[in-house]
C-alpha atoms as a PDB file:
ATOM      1  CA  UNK A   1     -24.377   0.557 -10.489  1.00  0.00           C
ATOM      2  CA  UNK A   2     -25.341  -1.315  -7.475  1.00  0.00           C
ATOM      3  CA  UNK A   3     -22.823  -3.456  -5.986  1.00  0.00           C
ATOM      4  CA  UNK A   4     -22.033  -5.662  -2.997  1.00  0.00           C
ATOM      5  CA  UNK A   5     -19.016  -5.939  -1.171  1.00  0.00           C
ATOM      6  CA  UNK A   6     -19.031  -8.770   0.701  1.00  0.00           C
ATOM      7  CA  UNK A   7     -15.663  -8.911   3.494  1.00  0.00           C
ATOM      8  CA  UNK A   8     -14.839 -12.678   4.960  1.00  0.00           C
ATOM      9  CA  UNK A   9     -12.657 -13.931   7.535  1.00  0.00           C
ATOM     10  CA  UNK A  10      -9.313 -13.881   6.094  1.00  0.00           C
ATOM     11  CA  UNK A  11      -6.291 -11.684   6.989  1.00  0.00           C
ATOM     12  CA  UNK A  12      -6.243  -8.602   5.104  1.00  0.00           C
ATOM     13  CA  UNK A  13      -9.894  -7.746   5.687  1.00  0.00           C
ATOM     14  CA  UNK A  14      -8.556  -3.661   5.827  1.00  0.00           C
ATOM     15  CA  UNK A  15      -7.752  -4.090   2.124  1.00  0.00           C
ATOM     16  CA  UNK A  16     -11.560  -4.313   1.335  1.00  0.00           C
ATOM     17  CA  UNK A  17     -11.599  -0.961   3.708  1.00  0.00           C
ATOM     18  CA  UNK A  18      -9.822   0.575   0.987  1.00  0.00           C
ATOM     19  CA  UNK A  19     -11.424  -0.916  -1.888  1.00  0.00           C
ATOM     20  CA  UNK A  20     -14.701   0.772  -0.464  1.00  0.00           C
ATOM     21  CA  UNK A  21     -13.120   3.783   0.429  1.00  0.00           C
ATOM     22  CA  UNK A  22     -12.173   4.496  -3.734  1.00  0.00           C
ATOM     23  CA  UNK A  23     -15.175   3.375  -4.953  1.00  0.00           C
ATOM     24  CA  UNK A  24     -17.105   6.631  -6.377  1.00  0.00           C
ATOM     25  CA  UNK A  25     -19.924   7.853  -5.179  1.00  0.00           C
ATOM     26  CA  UNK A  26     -22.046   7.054  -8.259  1.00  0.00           C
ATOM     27  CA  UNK A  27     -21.697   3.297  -7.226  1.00  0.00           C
ATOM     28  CA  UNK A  28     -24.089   2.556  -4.750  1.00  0.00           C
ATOM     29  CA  UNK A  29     -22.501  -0.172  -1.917  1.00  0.00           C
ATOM     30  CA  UNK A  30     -24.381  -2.623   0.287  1.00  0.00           C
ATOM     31  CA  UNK A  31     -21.040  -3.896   2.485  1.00  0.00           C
ATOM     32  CA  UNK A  32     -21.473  -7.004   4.409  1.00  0.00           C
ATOM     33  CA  UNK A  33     -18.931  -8.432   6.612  1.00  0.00           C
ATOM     34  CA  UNK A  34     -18.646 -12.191   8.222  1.00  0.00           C
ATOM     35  CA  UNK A  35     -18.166 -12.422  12.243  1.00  0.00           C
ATOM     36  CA  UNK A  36     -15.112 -13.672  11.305  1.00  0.00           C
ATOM     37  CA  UNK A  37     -14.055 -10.222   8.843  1.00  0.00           C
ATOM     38  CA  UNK A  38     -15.244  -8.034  11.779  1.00  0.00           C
ATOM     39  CA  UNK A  39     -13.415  -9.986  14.441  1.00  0.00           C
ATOM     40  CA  UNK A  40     -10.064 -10.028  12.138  1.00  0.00           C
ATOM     41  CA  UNK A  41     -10.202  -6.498  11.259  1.00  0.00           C
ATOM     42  CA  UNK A  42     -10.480  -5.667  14.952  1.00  0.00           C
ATOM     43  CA  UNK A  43      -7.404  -7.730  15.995  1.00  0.00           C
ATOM     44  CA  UNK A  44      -5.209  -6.707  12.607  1.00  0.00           C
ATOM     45  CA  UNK A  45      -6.330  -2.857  12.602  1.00  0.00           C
ATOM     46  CA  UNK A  46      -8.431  -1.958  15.790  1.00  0.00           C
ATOM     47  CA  UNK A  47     -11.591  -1.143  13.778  1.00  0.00           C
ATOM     48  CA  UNK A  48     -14.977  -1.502  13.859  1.00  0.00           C
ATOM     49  CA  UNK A  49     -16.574  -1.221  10.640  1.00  0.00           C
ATOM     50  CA  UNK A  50     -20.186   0.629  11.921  1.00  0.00           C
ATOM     51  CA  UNK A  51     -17.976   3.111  13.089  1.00  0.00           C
ATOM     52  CA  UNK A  52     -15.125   3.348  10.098  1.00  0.00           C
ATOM     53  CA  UNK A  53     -17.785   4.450   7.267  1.00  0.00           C
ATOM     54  CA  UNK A  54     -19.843   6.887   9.647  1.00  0.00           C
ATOM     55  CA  UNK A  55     -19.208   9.423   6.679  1.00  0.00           C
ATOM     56  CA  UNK A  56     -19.547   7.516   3.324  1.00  0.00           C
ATOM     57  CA  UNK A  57     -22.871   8.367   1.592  1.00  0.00           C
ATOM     58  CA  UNK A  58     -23.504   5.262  -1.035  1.00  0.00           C
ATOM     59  CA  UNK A  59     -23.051   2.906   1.483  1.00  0.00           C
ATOM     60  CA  UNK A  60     -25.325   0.589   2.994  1.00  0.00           C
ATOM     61  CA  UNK A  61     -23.999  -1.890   6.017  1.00  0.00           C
ATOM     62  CA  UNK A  62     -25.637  -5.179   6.171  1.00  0.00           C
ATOM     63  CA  UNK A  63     -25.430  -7.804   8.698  1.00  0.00           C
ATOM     64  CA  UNK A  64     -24.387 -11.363   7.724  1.00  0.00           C
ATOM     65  CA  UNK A  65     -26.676 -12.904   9.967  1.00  0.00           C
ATOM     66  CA  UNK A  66     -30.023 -11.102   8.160  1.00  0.00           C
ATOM     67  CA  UNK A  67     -30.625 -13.539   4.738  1.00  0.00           C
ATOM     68  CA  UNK A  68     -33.739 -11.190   4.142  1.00  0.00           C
ATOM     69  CA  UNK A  69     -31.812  -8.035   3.611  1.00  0.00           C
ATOM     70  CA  UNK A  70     -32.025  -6.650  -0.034  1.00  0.00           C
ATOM     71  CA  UNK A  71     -29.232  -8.272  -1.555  1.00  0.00           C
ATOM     72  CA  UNK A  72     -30.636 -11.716  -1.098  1.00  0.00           C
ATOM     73  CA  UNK A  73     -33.283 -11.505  -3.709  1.00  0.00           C
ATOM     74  CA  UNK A  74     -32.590 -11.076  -7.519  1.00  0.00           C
ATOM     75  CA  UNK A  75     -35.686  -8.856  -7.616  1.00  0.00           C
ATOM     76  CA  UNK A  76     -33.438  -6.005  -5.535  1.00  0.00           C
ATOM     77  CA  UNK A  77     -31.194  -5.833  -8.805  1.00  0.00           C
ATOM     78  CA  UNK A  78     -27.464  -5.667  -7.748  1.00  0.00           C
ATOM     79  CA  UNK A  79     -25.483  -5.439 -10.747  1.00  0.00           C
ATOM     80  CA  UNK A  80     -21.691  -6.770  -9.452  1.00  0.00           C
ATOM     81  CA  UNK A  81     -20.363  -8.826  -6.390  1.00  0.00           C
ATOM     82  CA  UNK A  82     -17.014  -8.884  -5.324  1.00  0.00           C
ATOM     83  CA  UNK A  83     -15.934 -10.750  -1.851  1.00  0.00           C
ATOM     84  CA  UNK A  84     -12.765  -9.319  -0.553  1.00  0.00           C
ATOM     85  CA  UNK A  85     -11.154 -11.002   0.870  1.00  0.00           C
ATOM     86  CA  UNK A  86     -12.885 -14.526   0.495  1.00  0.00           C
ATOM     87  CA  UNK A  87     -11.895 -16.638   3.147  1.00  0.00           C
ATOM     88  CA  UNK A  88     -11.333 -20.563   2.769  1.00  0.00           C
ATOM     89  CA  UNK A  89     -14.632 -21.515   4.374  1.00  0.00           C
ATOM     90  CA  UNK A  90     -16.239 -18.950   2.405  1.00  0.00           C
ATOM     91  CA  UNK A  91     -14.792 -20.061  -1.124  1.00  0.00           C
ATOM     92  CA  UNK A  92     -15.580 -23.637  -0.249  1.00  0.00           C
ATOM     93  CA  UNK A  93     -19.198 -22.857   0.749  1.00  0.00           C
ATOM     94  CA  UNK A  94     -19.896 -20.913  -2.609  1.00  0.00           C
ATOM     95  CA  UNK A  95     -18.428 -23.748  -4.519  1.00  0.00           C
ATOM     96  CA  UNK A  96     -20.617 -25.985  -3.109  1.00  0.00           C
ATOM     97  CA  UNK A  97     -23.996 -24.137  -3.033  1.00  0.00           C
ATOM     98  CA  UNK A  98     -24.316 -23.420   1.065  1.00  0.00           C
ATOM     99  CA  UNK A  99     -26.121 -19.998   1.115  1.00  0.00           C
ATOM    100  CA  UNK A 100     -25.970 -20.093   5.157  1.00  0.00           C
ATOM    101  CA  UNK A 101     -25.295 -16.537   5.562  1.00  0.00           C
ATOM    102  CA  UNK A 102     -26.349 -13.336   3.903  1.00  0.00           C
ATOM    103  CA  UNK A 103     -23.134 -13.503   1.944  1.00  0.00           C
ATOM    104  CA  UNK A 104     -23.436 -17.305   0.243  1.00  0.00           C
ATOM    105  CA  UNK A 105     -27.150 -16.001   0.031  1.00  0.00           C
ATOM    106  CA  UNK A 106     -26.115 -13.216  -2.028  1.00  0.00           C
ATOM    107  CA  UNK A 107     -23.296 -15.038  -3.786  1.00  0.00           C
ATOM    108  CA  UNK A 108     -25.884 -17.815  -4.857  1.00  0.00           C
ATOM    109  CA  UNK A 109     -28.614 -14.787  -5.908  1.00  0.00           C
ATOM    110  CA  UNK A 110     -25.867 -13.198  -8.356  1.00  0.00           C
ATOM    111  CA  UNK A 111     -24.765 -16.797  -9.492  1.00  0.00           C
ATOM    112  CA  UNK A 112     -28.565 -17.592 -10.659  1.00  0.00           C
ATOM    113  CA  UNK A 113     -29.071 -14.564 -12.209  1.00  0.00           C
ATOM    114  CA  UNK A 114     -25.663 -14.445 -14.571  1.00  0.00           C
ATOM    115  CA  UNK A 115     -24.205 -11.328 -12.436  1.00  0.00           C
ATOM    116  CA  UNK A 116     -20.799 -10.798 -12.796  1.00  0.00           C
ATOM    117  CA  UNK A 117     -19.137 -12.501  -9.263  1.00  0.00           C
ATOM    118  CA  UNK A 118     -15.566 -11.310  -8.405  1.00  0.00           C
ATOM    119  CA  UNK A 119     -13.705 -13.422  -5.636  1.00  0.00           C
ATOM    120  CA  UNK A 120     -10.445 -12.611  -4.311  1.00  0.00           C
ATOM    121  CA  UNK A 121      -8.765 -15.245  -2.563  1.00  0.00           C
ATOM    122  CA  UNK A 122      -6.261 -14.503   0.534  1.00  0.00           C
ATOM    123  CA  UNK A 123      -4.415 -17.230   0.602  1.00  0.00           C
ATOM    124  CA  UNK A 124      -1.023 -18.955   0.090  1.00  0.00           C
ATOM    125  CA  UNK A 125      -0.002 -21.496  -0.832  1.00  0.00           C
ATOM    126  CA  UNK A 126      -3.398 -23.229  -2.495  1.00  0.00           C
ATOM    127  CA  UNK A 127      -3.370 -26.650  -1.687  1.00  0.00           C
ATOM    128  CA  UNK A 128      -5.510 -28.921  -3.920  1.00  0.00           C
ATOM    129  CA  UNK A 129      -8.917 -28.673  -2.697  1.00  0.00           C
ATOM    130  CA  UNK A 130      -8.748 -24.956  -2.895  1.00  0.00           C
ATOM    131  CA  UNK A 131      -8.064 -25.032  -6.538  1.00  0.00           C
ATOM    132  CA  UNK A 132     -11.059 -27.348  -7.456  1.00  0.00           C
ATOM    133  CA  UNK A 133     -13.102 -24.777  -5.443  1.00  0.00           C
ATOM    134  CA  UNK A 134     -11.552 -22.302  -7.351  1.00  0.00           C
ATOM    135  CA  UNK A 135     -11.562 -24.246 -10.978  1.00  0.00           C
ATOM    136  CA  UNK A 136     -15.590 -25.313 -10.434  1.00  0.00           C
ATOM    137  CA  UNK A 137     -16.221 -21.261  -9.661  1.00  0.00           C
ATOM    138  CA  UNK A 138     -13.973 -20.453 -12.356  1.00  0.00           C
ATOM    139  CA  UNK A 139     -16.257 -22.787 -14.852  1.00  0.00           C
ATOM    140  CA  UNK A 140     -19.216 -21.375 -13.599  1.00  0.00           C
ATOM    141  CA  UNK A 141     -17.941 -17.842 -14.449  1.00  0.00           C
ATOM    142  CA  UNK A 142     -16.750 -16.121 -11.270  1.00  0.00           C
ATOM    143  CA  UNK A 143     -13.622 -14.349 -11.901  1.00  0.00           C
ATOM    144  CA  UNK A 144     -10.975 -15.515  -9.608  1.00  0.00           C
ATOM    145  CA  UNK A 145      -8.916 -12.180  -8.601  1.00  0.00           C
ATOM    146  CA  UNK A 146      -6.629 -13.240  -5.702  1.00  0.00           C
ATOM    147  CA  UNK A 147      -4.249  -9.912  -4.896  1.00  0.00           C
ATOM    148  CA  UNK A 148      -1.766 -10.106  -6.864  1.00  0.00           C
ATOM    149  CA  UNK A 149       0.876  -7.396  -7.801  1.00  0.00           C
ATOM    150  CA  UNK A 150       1.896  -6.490 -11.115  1.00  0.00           C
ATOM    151  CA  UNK A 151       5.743  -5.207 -10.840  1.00  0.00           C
ATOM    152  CA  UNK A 152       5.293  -3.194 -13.988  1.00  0.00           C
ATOM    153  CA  UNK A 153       3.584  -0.177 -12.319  1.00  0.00           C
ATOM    154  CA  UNK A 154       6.795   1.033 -10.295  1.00  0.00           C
ATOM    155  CA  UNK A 155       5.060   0.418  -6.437  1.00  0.00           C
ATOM    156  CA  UNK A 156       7.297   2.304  -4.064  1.00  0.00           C
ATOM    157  CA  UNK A 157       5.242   1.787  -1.353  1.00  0.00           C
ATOM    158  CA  UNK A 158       2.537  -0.672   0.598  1.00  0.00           C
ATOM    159  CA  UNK A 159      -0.392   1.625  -0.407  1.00  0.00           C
ATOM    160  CA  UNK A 160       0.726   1.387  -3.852  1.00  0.00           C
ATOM    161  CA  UNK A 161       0.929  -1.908  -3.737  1.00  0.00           C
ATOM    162  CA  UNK A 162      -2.638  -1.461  -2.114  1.00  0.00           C
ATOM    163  CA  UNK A 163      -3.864   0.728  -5.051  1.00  0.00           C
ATOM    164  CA  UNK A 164      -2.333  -1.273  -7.705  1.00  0.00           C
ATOM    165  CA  UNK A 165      -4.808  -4.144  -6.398  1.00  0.00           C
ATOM    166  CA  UNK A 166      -8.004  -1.794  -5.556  1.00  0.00           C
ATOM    167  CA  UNK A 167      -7.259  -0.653  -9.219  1.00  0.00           C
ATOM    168  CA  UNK A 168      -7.481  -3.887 -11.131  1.00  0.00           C
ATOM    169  CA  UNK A 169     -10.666  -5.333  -9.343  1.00  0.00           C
ATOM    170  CA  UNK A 170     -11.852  -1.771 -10.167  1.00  0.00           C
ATOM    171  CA  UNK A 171     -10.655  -2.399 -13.710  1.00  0.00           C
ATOM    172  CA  UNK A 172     -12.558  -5.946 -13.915  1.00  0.00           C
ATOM    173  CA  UNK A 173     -15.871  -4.738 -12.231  1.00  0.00           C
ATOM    174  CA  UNK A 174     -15.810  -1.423 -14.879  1.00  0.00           C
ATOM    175  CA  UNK A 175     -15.262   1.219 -12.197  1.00  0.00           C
ATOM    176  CA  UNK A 176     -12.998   3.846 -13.982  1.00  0.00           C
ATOM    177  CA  UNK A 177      -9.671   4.656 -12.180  1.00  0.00           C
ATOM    178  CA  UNK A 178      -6.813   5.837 -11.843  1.00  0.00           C
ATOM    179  CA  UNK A 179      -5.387   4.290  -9.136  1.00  0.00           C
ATOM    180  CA  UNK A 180      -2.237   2.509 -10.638  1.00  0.00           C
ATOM    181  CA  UNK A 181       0.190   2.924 -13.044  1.00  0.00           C
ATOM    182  CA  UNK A 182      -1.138   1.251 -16.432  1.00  0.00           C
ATOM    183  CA  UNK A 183       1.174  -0.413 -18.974  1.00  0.00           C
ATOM    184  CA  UNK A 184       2.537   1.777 -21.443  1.00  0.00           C
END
């Protein structure tokens, strides 16, 4: 499988730090984070992404700015999206078609070709023009994942909570886990 990670702006960029951590090795990742992701995970966390995933194999960093990268034709074949977290601006510019970035370029590749699109929203509350943004993506068959917990797996901690979330968008994208305690 070959699938993007996008990262945007909004608080709780280090989740998506985590999400690429788990991902197996047999899943090949082409990360790309906004200004805005890398500016917020160096104020939140003190980390620069270049230098976070020195280490990890299957992944390839893109930058934002560079709308010829791979992932912004259909031809390169990327099989899943998910953007984690998607920002505000970044929900309303995929709702809307703007592809002014390598990440609304991708989003708009995968939307055209029928890809499956995850977006997790960090926000809260949603005020009304989020959830049209949200409702026209919905119809057009992104899957809205905002992180959400599920009480029923017995989280004890914060990285339980984390793994719980990393688990399910694992769970919807078909990347076998067992990161969370499953319903019995």
């Amino acid at each position: 499988m070959k699938l993007t990670v996008a990262i945007t702006g909004a608080s709780g960029a280090s989740l998506a730090l985590k999400f690429v951590d788990n991902i197996p090795e047999n899943v090949e990742v082409f990360l790309v984070a906004s200004k805005s992701a890398k500016i917020a995970l160096k104020l939140e966390e003190n980390i620069s992404i270049s230098n976070y995933f020195k280490s990890k194999k299957n992944l390839t960093i893109l930058n934002d700015s560079d709308i010829s990268a791979s992932i912004a034709s259909g031809s390169f074949g990327i099989d899943k999206m998910i953007i984690l977290p998607c920002s505000m601006n970044t929900l309303a510019k995929c709702s809307i078609g703007i592809s002014d970035s390598l990440i609304t370029r991708a989003f708009t590749v995968m939307l055209k070709q029928k890809k499956d699109i995850i977006i997790a929203p960090r926000e809260m509350p949603y005020n009304t023009i989020i959830l049209e943004n949200m409702l026209k993506l919905s119809q057009l068959g992104v899957i809205i994942a905002p992180p959400s917990l599920g009480y029923y797996s017995s989280q004890q901690t914060l990285e339980d909570m984390e793994y719980f979330l990393i688990g399910k968008w694992f769970d919807l994208l078909g990347i076998d886990n067992n990161l969370y305690k499953r319903w019995e």
